[in-house]
Protein backbone atom coordinates (compact mmCIF):
# COMPACT_ATOMS: atom_id res chain seq x y z
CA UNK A 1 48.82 -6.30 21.83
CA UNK A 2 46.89 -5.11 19.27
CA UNK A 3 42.59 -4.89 18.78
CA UNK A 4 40.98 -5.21 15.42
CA UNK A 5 38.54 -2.42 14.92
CA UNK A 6 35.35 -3.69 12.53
CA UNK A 7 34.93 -2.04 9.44
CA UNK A 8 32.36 1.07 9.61
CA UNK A 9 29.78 0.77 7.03
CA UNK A 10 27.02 3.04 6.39
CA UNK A 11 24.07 2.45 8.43
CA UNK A 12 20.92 0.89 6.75
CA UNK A 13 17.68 3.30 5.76
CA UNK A 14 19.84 6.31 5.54
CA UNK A 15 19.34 5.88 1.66
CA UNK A 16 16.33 5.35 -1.07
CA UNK A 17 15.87 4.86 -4.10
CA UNK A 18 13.42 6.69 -6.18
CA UNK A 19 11.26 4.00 -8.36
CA UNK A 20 10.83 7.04 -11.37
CA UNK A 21 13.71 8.72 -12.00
CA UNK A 22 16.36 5.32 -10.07
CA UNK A 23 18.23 8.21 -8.45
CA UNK A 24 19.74 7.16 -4.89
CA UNK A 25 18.42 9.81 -2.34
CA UNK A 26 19.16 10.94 1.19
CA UNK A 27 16.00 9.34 3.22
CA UNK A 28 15.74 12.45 5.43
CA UNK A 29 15.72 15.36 2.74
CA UNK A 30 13.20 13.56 1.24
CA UNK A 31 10.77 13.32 4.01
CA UNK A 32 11.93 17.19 4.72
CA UNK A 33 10.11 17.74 0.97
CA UNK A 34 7.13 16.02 2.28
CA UNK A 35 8.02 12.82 1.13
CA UNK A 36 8.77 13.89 -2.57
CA UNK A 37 12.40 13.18 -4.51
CA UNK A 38 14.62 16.07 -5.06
CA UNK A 39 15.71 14.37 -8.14
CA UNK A 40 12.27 14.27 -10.24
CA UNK A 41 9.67 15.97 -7.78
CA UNK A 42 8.02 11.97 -7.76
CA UNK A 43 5.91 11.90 -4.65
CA UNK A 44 6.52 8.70 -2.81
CA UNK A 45 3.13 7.10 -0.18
CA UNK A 46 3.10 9.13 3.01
CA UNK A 47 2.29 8.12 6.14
CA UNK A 48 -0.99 9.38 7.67
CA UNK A 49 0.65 10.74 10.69
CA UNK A 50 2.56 12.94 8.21
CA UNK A 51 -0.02 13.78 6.22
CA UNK A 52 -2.35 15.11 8.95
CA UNK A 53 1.07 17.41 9.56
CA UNK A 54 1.21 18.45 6.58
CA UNK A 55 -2.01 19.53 5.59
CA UNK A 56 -3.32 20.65 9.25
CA UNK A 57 -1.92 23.23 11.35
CA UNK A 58 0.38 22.21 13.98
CA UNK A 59 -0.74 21.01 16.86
CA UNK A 60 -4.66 21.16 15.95
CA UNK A 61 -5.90 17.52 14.99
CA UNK A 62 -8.20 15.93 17.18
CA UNK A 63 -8.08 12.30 16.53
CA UNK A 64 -12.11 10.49 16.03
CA UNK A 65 -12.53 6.91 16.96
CA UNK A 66 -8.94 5.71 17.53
CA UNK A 67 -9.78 2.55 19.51
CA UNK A 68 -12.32 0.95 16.64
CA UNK A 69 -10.22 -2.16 16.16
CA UNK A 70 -10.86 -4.67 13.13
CA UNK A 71 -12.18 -8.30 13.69
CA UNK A 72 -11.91 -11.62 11.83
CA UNK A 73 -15.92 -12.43 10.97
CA UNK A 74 -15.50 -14.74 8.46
CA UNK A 75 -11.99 -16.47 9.83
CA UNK A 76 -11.08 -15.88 6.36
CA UNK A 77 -7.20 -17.89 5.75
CA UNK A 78 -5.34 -17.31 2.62
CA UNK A 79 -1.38 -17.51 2.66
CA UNK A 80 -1.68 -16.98 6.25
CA UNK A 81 -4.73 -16.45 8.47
CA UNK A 82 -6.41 -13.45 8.29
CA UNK A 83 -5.87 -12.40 12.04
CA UNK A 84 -2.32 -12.75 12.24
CA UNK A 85 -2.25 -10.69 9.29
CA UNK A 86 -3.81 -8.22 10.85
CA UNK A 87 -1.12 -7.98 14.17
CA UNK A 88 1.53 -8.15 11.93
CA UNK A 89 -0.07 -5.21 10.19
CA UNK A 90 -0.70 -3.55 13.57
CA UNK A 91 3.13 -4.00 14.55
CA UNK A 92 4.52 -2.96 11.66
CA UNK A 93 2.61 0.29 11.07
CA UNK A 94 1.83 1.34 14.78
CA UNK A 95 -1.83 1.57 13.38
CA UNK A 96 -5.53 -0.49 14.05
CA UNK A 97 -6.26 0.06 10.71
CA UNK A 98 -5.66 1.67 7.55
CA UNK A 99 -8.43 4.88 8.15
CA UNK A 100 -7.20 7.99 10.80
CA UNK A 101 -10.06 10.41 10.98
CA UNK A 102 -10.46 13.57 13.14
CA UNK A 103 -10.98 17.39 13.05
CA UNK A 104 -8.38 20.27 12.44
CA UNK A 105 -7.78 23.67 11.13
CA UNK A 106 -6.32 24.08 7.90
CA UNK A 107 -4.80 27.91 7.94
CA UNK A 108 -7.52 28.78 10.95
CA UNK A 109 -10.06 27.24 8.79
CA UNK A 110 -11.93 24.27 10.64
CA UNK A 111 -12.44 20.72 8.75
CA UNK A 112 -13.08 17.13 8.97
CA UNK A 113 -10.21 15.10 7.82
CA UNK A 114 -9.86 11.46 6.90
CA UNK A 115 -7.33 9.73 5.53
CA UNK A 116 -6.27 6.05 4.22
CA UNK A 117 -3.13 4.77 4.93
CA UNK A 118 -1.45 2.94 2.03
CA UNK A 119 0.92 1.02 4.51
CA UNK A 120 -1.47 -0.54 6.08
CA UNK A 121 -2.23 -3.64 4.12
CA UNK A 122 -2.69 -0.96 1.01
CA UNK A 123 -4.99 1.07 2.59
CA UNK A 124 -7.79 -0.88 1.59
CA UNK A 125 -11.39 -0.75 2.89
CA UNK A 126 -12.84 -2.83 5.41
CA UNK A 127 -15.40 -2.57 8.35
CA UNK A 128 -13.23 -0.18 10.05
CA UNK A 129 -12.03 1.77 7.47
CA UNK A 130 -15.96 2.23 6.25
CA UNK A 131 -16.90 3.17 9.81
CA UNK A 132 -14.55 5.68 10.34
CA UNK A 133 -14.93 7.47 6.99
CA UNK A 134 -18.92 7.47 7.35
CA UNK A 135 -18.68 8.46 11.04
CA UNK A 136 -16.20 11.72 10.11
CA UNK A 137 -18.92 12.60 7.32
CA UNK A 138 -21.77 12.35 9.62
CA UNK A 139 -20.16 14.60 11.86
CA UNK A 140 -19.16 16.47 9.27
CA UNK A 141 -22.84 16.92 8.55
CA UNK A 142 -23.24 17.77 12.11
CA UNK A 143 -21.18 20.18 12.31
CA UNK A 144 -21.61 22.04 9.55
CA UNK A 145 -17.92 22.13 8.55
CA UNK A 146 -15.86 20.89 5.16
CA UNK A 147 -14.92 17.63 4.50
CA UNK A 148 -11.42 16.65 3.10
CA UNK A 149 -10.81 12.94 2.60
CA UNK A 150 -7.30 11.89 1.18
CA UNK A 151 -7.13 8.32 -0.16
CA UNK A 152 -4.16 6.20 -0.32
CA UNK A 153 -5.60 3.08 -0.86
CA UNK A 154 -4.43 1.04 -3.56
CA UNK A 155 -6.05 -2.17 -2.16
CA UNK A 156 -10.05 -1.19 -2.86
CA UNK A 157 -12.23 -3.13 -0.89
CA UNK A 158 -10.80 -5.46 1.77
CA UNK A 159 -11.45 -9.02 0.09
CA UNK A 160 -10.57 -10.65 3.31
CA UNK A 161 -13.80 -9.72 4.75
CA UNK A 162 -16.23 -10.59 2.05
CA UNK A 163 -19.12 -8.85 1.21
CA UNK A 164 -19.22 -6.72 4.75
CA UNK A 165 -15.83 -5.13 3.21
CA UNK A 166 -18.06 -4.19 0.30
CA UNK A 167 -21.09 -2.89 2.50
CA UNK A 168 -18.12 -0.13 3.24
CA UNK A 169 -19.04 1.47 -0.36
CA UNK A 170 -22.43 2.09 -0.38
CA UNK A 171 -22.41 2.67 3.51
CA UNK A 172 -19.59 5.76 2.95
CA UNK A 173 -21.70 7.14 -0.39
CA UNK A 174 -25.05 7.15 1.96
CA UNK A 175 -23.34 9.55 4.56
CA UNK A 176 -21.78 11.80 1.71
CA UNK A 177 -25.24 11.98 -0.08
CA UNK A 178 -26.75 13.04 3.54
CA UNK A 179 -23.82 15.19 3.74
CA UNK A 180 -24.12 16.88 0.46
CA UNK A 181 -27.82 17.67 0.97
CA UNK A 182 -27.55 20.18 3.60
CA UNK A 183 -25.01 22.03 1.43
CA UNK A 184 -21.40 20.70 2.69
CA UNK A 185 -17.96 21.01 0.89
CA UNK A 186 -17.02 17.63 0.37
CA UNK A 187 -12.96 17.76 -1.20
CA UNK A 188 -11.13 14.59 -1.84
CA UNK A 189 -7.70 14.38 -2.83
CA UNK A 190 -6.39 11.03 -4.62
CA UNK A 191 -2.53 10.67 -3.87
CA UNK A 192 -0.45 7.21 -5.88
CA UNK A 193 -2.60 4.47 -5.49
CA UNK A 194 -6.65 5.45 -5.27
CA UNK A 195 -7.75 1.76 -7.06
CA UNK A 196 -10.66 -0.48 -6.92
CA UNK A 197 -13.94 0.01 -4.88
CA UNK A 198 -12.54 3.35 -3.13
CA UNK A 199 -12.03 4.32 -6.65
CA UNK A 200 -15.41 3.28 -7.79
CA UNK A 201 -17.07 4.84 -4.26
CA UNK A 202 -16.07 7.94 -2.28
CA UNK A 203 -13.04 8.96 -3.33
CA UNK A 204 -14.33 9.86 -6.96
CA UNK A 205 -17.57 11.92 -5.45
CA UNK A 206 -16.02 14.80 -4.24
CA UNK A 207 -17.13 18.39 -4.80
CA UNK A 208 -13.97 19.26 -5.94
CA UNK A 209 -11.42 16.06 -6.96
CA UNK A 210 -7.86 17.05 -6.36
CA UNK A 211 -4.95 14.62 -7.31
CA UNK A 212 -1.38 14.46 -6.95
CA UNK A 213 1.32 14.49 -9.63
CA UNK A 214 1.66 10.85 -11.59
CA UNK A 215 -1.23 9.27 -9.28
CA UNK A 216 -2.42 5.71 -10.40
CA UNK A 217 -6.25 6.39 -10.07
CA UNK A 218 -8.84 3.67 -11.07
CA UNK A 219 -10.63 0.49 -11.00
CA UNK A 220 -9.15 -2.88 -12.00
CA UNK A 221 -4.98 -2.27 -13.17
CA UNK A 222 -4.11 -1.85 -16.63
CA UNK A 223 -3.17 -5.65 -17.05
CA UNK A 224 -6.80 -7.14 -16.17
CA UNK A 225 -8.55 -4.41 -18.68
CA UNK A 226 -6.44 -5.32 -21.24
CA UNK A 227 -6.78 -8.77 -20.90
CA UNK A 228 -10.86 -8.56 -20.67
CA UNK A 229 -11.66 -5.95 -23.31
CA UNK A 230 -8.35 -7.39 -26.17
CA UNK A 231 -7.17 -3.87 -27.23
CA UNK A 232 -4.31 -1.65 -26.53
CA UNK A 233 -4.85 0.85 -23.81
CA UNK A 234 -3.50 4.68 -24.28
CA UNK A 235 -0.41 5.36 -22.53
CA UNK A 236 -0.62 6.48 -18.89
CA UNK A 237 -4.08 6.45 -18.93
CA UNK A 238 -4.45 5.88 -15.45
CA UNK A 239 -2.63 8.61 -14.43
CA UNK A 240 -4.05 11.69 -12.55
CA UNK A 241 -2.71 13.75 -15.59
CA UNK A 242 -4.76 11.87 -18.00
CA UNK A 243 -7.78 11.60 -15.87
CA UNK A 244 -7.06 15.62 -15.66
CA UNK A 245 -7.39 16.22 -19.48
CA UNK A 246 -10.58 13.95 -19.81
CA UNK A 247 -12.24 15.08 -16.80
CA UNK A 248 -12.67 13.28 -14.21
CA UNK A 249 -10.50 15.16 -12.10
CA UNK A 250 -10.42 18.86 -11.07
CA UNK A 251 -6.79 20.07 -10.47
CA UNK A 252 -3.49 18.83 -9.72
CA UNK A 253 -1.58 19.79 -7.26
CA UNK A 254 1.59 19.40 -5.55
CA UNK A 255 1.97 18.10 -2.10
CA UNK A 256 4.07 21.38 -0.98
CA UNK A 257 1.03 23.09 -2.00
CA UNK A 258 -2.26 21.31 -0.68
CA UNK A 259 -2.77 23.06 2.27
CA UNK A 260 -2.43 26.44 0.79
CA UNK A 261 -4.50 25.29 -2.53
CA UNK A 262 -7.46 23.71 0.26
CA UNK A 263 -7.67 27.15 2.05
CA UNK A 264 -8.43 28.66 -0.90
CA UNK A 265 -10.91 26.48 -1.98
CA UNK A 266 -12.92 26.69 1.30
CA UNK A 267 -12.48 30.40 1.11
CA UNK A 268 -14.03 30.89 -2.32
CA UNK A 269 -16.89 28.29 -1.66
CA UNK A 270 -18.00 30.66 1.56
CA UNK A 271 -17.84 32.94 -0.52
CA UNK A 272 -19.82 31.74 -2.86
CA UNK A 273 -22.20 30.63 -0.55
């Protein structure tokens, strides 16, 4: 009597594939380079948990405000209604919302960190998100310690909640400007997508404006400028390496070495100081 064995296959998520350079890559080498491919050095979205591991020192984050939960004020509905959107969100990424703020050490240095999350529905601002950010910079303020924001969100302001999503803006700028006039290091670091009213609010007023390698940083995407102003755009101008040349950002920097390059930058401002 004989048993038919299935045919093995390989197992599903083992692989990726790069969207710059189309190479096929092994999942797990690439999260071991901090989510970057071996193939072209193109930094893929990281998840916040792994950020706050990569930038802080192990074992050091102290997480603000984890139970602030988003509501449904408006009962907005588009293709499906805005509070089962935000469950499924909730399932899918383990997170309330897109915004995980807290305090660390970076290299024995201490710091307020907050970061978006571009897997939660694009990391894009609403009530939440704007709370948690202007909470970490008031207690930044308090105290007395540097500020390091990392934005992820390619989503801007969260349309789904109106005109309270873009309170979040001006609400966020307030509590840097507070922050800013006792003296406080305020860094942000724009990582592949920083868009729309995060773009156009706190993640462009930084004291120092890091950005990673091929970020897409601005406002509305090349396709609505073009078709509102009729002319041909330059290539890649939305890129942090163009925003680099014409200055609206400060330095680019690898992933492998943000932690390293934000020691030094706290370092020389104390200095300074």
């Amino acid at each position: 009597m004989t048993t038919e064995r299935g045919r093995r296959g390989v197992p599903e998520g083992l692989w990726i594939r790069c969207p710059n350079c189309k190479a096929t890559v092994y999942k797990k080498e690439v999260e071991a380079r901090h989510h970057v491919c071996p193939e072209c050095d193109y930094h893929f979205t990281m998840p916040a948990k792994d950020r706050i591991a990569q930038i802080l020192d192990e074992g050091t984050f102290e997480e603000w405000d984890a139970d602030l939960r988003p509501c449904d004020p408006l009962g907005f509905v588009d293709r499906i209604p805005y509070h089962q959107r935000l469950v499924e969100e909730q399932q899918k990424t383990g997170m309330l919302d897109a915004a995980v703020t807290g305090k660390g050490f970076i290299r024995g240095r201490g710091v307020v960190l907050g970061i978006t999350d571009f897997a939660f529905m694009a990391g894009s601002m609403g009530s939440v998100v704007g709370e948690k950010l202007t909470r970490a910079a008031e207690r930044a303020t308090e105290l007395k310690l540097p500020l390091i924001f990392v934005s992820g969100s390619g989503g801007g302001a969260r349309m789904q909640e109106g005109i309270l999503s873009l309170m979040q803006m001006w609400k966020v700028s307030a509590a840097l400007a507070r922050y800013d006039a006792i003296g406080g290091l305020y860094v942000c670091i724009l990582t592949n997508p920083t868009m729309g009213g995060v773009a156009a609010s706190w993640a462009l007023q930084g004291d120092l404006t890091l950005a990673e390698p091929g970020a897409m940083i601005g406002f509305a995407g090349r396709r609505t400028i073009k078709n509102t102003i009729r002319l041909e755009l330059p290539e890649g101008f939305q890129t942090s390496e163009f925003l680099l040349q014409h200055g609206f950002v400060d330095r680019i920097v690898h992933r492998r070495d943000l932690r390293t390059e934000v020691a030094r930058i706290i370092d020389y401002c104390q200095i300074r100081s």
